[in-house]
Protein backbone atom coordinates (compact mmCIF):
# COMPACT_ATOMS: atom_id res chain seq x y z
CA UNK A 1 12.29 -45.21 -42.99
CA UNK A 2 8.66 -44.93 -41.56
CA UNK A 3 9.57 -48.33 -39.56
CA UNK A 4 12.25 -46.72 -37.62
CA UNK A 5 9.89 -43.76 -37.25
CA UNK A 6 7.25 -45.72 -35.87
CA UNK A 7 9.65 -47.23 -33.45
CA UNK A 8 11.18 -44.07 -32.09
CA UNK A 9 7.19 -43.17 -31.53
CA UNK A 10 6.21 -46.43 -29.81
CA UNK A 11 9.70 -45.91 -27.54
CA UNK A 12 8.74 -42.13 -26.90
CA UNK A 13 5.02 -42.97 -25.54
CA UNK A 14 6.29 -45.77 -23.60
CA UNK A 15 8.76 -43.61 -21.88
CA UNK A 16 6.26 -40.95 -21.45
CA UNK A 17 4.08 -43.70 -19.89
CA UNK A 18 6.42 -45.05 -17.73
CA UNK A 19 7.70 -41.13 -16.38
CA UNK A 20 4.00 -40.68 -15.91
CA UNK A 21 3.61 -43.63 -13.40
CA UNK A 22 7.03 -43.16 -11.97
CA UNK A 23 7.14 -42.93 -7.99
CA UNK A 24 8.75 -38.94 -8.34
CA UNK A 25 6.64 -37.97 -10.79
CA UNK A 26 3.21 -39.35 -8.67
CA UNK A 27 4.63 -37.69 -5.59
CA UNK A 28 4.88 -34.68 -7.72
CA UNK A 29 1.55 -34.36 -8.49
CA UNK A 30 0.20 -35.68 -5.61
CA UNK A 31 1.91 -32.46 -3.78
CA UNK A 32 0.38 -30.34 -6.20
CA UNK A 33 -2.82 -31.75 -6.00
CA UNK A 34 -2.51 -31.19 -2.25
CA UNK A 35 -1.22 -27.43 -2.80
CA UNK A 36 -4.02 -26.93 -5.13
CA UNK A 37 -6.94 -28.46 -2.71
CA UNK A 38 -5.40 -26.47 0.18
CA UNK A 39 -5.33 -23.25 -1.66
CA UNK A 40 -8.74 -23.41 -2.98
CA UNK A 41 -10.10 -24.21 0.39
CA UNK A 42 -8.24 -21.26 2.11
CA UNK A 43 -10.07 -19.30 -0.78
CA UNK A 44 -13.45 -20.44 -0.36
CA UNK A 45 -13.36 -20.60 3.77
CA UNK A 46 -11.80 -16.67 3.20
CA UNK A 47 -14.93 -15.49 0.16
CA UNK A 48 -17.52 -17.38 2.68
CA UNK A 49 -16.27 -14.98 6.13
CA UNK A 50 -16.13 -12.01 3.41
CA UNK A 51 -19.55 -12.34 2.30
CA UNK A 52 -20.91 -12.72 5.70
CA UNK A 53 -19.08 -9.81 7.04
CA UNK A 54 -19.86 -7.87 3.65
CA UNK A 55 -23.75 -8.95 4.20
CA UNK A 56 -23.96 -8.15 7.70
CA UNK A 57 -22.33 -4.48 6.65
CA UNK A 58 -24.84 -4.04 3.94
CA UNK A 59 -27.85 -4.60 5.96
CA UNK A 60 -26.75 -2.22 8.97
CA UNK A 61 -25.71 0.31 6.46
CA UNK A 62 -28.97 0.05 4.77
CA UNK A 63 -30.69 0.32 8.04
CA UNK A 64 -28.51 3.42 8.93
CA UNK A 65 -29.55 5.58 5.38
CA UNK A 66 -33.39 4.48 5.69
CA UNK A 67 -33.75 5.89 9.26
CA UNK A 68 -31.41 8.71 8.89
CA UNK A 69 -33.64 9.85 5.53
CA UNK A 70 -36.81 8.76 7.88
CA UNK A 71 -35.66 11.58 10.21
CA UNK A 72 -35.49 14.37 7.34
CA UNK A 73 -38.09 15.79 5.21
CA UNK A 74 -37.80 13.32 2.41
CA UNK A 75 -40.92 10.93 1.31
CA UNK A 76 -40.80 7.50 2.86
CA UNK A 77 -40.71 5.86 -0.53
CA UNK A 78 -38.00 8.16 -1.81
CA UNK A 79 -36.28 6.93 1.34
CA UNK A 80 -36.76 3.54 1.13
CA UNK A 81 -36.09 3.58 -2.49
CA UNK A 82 -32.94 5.14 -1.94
CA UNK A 83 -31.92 1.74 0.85
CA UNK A 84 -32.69 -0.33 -2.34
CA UNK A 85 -29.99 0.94 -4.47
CA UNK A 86 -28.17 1.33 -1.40
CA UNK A 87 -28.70 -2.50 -1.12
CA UNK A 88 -27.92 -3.22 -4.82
CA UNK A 89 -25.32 -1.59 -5.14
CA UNK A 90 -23.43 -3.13 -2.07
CA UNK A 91 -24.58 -6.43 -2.88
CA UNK A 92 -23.08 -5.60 -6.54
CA UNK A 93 -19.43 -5.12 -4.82
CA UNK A 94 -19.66 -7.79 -2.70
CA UNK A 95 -19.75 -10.27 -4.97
CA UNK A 96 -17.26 -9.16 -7.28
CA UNK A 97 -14.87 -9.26 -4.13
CA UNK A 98 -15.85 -12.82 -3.22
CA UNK A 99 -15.50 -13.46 -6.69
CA UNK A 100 -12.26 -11.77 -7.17
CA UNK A 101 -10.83 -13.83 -3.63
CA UNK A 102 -11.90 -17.00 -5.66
CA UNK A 103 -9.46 -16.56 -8.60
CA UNK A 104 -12.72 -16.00 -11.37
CA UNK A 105 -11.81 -13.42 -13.64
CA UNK A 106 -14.48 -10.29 -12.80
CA UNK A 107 -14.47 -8.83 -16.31
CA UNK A 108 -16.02 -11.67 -18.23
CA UNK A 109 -18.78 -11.79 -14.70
CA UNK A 110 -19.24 -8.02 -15.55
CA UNK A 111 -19.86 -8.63 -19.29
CA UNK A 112 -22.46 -11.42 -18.27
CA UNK A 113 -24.06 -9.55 -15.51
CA UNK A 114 -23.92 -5.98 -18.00
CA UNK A 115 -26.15 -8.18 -20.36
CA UNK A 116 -28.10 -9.81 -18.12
CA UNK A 117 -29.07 -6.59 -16.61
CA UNK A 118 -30.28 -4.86 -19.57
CA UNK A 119 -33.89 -5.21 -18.75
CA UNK A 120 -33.94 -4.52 -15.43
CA UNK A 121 -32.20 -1.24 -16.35
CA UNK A 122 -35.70 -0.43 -17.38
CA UNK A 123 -37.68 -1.28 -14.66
CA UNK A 124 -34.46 0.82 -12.58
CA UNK A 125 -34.80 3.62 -14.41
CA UNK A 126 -38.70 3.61 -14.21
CA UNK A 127 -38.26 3.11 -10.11
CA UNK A 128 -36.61 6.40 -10.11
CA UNK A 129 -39.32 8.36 -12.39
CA UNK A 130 -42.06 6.81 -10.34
CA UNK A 131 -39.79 8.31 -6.94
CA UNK A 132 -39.38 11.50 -9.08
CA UNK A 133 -42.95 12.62 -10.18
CA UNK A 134 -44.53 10.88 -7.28
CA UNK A 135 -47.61 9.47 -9.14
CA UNK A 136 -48.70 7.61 -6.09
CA UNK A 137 -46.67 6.87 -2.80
CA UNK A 138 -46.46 4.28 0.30
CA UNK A 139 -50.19 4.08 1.87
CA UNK A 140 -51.92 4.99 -1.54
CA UNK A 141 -54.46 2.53 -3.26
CA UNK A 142 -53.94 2.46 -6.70
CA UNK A 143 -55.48 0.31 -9.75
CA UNK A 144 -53.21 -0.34 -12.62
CA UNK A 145 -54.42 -2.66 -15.44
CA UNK A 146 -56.16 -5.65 -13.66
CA UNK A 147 -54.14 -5.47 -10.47
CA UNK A 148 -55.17 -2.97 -7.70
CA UNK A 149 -54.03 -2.71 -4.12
CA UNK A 150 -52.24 -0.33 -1.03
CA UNK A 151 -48.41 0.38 -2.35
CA UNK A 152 -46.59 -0.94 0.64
CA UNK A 153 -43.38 -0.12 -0.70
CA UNK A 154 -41.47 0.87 -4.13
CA UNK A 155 -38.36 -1.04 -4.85
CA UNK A 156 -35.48 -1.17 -6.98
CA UNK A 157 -37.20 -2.70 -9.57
CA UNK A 158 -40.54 -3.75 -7.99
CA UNK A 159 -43.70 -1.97 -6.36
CA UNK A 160 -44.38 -4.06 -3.64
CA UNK A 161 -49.22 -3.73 -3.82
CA UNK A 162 -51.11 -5.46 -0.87
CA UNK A 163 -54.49 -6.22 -1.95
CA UNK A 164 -57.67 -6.25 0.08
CA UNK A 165 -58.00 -9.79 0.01
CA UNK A 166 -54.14 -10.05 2.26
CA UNK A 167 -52.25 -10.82 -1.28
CA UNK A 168 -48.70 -9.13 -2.15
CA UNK A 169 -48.88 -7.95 -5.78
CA UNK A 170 -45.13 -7.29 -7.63
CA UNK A 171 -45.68 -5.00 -10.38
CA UNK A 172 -42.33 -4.53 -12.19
CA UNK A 173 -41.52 -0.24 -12.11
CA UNK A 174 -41.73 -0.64 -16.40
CA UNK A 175 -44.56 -2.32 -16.42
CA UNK A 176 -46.72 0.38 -13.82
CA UNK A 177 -44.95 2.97 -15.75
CA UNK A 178 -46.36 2.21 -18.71
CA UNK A 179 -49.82 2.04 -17.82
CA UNK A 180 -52.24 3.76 -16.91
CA UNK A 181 -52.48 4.35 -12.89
CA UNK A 182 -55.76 5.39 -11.11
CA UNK A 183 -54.60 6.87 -8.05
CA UNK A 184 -57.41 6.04 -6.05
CA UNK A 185 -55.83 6.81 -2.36
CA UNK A 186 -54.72 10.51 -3.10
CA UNK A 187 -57.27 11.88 -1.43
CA UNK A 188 -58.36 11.31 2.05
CA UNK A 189 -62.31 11.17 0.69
CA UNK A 190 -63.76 8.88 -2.20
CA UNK A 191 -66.29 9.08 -3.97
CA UNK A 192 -68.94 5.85 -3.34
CA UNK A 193 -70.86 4.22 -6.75
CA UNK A 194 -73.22 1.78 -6.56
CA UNK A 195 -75.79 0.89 -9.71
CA UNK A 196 -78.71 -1.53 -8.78
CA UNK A 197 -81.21 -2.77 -11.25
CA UNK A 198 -85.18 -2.38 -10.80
CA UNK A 199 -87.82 -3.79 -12.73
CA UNK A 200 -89.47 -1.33 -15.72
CA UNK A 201 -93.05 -1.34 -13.61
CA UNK A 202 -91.43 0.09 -10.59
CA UNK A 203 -92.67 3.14 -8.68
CA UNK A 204 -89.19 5.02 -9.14
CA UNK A 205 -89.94 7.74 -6.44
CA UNK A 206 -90.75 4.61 -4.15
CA UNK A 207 -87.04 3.10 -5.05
CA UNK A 208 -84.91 6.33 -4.85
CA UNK A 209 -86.64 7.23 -1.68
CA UNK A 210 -85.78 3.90 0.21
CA UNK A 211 -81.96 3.85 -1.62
CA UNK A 212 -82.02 7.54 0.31
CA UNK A 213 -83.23 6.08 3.10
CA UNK A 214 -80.82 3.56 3.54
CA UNK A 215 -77.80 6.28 2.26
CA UNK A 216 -78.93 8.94 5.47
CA UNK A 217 -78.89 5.99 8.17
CA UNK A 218 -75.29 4.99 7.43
CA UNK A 219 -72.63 6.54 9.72
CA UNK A 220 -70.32 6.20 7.29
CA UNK A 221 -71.50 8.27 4.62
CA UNK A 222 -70.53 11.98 4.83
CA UNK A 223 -73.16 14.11 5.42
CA UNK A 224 -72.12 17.27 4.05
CA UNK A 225 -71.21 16.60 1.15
CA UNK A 226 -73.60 15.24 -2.40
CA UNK A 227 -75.69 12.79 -1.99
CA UNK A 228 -77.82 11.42 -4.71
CA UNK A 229 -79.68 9.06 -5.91
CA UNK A 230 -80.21 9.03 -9.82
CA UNK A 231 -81.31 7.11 -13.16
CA UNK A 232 -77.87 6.49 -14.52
CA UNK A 233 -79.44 4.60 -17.99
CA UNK A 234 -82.87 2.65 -19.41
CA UNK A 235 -81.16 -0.71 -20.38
CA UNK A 236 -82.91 -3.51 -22.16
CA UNK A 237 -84.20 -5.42 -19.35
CA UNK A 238 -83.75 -2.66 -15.91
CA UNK A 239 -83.74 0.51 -15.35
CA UNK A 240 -80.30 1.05 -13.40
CA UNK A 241 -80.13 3.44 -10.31
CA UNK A 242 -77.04 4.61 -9.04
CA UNK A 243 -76.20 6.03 -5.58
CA UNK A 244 -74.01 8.79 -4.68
CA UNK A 245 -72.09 9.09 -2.07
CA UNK A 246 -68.93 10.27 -0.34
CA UNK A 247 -67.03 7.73 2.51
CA UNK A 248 -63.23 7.80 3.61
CA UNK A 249 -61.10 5.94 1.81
CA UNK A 250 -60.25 3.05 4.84
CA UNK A 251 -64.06 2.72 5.11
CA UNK A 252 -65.04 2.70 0.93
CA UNK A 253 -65.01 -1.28 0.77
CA UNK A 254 -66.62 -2.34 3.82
CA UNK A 255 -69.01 0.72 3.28
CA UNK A 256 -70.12 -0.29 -0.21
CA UNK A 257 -70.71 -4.31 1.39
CA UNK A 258 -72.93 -3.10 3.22
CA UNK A 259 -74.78 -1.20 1.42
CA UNK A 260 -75.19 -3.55 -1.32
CA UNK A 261 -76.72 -6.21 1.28
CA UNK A 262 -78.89 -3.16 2.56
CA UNK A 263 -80.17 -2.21 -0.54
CA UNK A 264 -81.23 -5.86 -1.69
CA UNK A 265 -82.64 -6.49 1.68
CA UNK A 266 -84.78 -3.19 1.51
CA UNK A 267 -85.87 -3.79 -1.59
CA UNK A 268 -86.98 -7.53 -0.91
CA UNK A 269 -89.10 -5.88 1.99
CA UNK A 270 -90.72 -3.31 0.08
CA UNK A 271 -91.97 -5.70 -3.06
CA UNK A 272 -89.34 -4.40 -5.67
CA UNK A 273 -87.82 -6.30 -8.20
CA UNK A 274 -84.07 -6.51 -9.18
CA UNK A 275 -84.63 -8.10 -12.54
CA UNK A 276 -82.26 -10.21 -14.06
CA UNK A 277 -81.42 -10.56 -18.17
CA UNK A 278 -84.55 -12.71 -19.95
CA UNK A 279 -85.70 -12.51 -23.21
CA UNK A 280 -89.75 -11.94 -23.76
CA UNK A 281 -91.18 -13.32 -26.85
CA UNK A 282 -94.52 -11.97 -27.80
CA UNK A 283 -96.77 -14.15 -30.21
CA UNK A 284 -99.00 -12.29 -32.71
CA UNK A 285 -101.97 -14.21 -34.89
């Protein structure tokens, strides 16, 4: 019994072989293969015009909100945070279309993107608080944590901070957020310190009067409003001066340069000492 069996197997495959490599059933698939190639090209060549059409639609609409908001009364980085999601979200349908014109089912991409998306919700939803409450805006300098810079822009899920140094800083919206933000550029004035160290034998009069002296001959400084010259503490090996002074925030760096050159230069020229750490041991008998 399991002879026969085997036989009317080994018969089956062999006709099943032999159908396989038949001249109809090669043609066959051969057509289909064709139908198949032709189709999926026609798909691709139609998703790739789609997505350049779709892309070149995006960016003009983009550039249509931003300058319309631009016109009305509305911050600039509410406006331009408003052509990011603008962006994102067009960017969002146009690839589900080209998707959809490729045959690839869009509700397993969703499920994959929905997931994959869960922590820039955060940084999305932070974007918008940071639009919202308007903790700093474009043109501000701001020092968060150890990164610090002019906020050139706030994004969908970026702030976009250009240092001093011509470096672009991308703080994620979560991470800025949840910091704390020293909003140095909210004022049009700031507020200029600057500690040097002097020697415990110096004549202080003689040192605050020539730190004065080089505070009243900058143009920079503003005259009208405080500015000192005090002992800000006695530390083990100085006694630390600070100056005082008020300068516009686009000339605080360059001011404070220049200053610190002056005052070491001023000093040098007048016989006082800007100590540095040492340890003095004293011997006793």
């Amino acid at each position: 019994m399991n002879y026969f069996v085997a036989l009317s197997s080994t018969q089956d495959t062999a006709e099943q072989i032999e159908f396989f490599f038949s001249k109809a059933n090669l043609v066959a698939l051969f057509n289909k293969l064709c139908n198949w190639s032709v189709s999926l090209a026609a798909k691709i060549i139609m998703a790739l015009i789609v997505w350049q059409i779709g892309k070149r639609l995006i960016i003009w609409m983009v550039k249509i909100i931003v300058k319309a908001l631009g016109k009305s009364d509305l911050d600039v980085g509410v406006a331009r945070f408003i052509g990011s999601i603008t962006k994102f979200a067009g960017y969002a349908i146009l690839i589900l279309i080209v998707v959809g014109i490729l045959g690839i089912p869009t509700a397993s991409l969703i499920t994959v993107l929905g997931l994959a998306a869960q922590e820039s919700m955060g940084n999305f939803v932070n974007g918008l608080l940071i639009t919202t409450f308007k903790p700093f805006k474009i043109g501000d300098y701001i020092i968060s944590g150890s990164c610090e810079g002019t906020v050139v822009s706030i994004e969908l899920l970026y702030t976009k901070l250009h240092t001093i140094d011509n470096k672009i800083i991308m703080m994620p919206n979560g991470t800025l957020s949840n910091s704390n933000i020293i909003n140095v550029g909210a004022e049009e004035v700031r507020r200029l310190d600057i500690q040097i160290g002097v020697g415990y034998q110096t004549d202080l009069s003689k040192a605050k009067a020539l730190l004065m002296e080089c505070l009243n001959r900058k143009e920079e400084i503003i005259k009208d409003k405080d500015v000192r010259v005090i002992v800000k503490s006695l530390d083990e090996s100085c006694i630390t001066l600070e100056t005082r002074a008020w300068v516009a925030n686009d000339k605080y760096w360059d001011t404070r340069f220049e200053l610190l050159e002056e005052y070491k230069k001023i000093f040098d020229e007048n016989g006082i000492e800007i100590p540095f750490n040492q340890l003095d041991v004293h011997i006793t008998k």
